[in-house]
C-alpha atoms as a PDB file:
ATOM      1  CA  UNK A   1      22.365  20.351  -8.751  1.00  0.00           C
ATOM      2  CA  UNK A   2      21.215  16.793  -8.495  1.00  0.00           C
ATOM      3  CA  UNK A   3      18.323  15.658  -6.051  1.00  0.00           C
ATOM      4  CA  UNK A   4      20.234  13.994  -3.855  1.00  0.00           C
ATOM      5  CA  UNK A   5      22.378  17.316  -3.153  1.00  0.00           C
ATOM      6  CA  UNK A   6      19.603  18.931  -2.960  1.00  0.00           C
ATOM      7  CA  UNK A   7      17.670  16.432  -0.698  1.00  0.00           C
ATOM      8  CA  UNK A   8      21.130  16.830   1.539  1.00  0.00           C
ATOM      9  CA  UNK A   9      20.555  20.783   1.040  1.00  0.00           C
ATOM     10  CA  UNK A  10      17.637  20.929   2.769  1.00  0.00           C
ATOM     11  CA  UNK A  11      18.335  18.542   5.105  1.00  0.00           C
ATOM     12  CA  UNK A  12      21.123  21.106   6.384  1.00  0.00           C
ATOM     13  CA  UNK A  13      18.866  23.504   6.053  1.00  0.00           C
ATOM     14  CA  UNK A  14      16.868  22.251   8.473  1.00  0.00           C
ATOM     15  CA  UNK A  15      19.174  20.839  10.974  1.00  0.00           C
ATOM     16  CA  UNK A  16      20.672  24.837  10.798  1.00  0.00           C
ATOM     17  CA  UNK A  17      16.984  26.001  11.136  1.00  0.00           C
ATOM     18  CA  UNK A  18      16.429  24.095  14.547  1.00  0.00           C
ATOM     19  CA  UNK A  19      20.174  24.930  15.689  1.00  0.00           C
ATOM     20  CA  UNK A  20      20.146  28.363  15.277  1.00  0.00           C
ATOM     21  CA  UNK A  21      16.237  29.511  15.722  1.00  0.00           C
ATOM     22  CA  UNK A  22      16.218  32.597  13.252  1.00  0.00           C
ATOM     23  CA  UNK A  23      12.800  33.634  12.315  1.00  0.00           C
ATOM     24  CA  UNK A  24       9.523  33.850  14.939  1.00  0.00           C
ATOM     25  CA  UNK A  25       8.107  30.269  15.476  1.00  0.00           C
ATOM     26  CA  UNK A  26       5.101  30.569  13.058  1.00  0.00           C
ATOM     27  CA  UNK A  27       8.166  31.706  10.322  1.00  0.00           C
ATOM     28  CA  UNK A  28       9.922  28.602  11.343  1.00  0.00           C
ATOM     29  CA  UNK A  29       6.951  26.550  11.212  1.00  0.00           C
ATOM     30  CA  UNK A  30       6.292  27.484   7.772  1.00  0.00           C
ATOM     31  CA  UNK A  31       9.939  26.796   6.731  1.00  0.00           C
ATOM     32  CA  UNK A  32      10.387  23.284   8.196  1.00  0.00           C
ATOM     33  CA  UNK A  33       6.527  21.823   6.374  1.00  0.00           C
ATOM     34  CA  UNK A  34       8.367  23.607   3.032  1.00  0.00           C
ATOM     35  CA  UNK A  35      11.547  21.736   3.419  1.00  0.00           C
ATOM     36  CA  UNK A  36      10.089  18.425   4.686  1.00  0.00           C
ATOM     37  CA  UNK A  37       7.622  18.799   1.537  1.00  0.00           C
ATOM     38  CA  UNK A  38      10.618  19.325  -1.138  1.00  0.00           C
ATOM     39  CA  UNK A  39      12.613  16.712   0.943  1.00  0.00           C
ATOM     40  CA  UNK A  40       9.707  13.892   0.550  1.00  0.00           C
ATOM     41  CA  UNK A  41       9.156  15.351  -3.350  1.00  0.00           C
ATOM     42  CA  UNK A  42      12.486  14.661  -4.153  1.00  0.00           C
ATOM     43  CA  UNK A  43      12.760  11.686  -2.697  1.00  0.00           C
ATOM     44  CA  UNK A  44      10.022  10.168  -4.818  1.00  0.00           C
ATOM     45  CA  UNK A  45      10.982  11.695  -7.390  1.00  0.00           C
ATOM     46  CA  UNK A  46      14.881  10.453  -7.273  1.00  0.00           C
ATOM     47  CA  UNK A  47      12.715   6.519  -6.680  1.00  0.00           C
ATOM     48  CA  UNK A  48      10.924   7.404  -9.762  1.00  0.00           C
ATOM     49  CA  UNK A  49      12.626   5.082 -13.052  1.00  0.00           C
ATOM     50  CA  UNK A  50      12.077   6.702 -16.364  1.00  0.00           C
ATOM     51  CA  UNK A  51      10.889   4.699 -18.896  1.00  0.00           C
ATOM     52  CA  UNK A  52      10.244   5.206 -22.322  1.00  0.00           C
ATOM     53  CA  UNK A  53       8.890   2.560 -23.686  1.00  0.00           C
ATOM     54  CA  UNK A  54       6.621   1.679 -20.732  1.00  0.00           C
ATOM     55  CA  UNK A  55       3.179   1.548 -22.378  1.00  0.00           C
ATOM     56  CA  UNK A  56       4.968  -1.200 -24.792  1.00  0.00           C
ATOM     57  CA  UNK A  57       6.213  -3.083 -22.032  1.00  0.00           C
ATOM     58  CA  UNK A  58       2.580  -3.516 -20.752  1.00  0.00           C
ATOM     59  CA  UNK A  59       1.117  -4.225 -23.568  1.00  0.00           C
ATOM     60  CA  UNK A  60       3.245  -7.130 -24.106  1.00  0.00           C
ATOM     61  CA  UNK A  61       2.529  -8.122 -20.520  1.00  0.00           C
ATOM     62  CA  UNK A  62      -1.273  -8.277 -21.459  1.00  0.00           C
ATOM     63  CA  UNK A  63      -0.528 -10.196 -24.206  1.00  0.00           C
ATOM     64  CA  UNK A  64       1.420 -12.685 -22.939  1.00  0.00           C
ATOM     65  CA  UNK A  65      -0.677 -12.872 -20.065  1.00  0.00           C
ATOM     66  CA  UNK A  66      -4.145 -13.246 -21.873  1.00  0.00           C
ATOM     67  CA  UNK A  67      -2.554 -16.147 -24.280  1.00  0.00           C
ATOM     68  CA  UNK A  68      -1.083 -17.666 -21.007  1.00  0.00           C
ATOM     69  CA  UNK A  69      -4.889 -17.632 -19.048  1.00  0.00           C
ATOM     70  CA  UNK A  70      -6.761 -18.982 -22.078  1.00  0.00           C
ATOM     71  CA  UNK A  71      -3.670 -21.660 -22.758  1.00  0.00           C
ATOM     72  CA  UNK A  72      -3.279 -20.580 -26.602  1.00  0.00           C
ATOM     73  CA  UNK A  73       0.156 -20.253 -26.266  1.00  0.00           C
ATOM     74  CA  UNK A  74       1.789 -19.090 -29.770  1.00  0.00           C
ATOM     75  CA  UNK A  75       5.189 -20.715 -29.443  1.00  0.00           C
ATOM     76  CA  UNK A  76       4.360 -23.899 -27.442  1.00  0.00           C
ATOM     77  CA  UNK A  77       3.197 -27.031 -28.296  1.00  0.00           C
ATOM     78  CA  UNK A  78      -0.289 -27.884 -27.856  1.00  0.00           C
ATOM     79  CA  UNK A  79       0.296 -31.608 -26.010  1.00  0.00           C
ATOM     80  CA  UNK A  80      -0.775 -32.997 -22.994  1.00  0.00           C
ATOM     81  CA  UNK A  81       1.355 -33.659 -20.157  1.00  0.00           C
ATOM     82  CA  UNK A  82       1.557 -37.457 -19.374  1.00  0.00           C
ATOM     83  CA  UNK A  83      -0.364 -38.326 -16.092  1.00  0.00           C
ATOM     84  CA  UNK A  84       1.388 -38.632 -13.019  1.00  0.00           C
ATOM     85  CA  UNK A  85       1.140 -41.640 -10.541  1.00  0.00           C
ATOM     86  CA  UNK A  86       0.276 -40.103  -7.045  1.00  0.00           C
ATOM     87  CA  UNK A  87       0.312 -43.361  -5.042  1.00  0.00           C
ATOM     88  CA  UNK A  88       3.331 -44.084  -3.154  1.00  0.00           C
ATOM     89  CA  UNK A  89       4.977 -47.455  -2.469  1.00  0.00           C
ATOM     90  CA  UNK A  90       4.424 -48.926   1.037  1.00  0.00           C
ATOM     91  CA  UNK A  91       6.651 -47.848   3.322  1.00  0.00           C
ATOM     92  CA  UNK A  92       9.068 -50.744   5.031  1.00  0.00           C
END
């Protein structure tokens, strides 16, 4: 059974649970905190994206991020960009 059936399951469950009444109230209590529990469980969990080379991924993230914030890029050049003229003509 996947999540989602079974996040549809309960759902059922407790749409049944309220339409029908079954069990004393402190039964039913108990049952609908259970199934709103598993409900919000599985829904994380079916949010949740597997990775398996995650601690890679951010280590490479910290690299390229630590050689971008101290501007000792490997691949790039080390040149300076040309400076900019930030006067505009008169306007007409």
């Amino acid at each position: 059974m996947t999540k989602y059936t079974a996040i549809i399951l309960l759902g059922v469950f407790v749409a049944a649970l309220a339409f029908f009444g079954g069990p004393p109230s402190a039964v039913r209590t108990v049952l609908y905190v259970a199934s709103g529990l598993g409900i919000a469980v599985l829904s994380y969990l079916s949010s949740v994206v597997y990775c398996s080379n995650c601690k890679k991924l951010i280590e490479d993230a910290e690299q390229a991020f630590d050689t971008k914030a101290s501007g000792l890029s490997e691949n790039a050049p080390q040149t300076k960009a040309p400076p900019q003229d930030i006067t505009s003509p008169p306007m007409k």
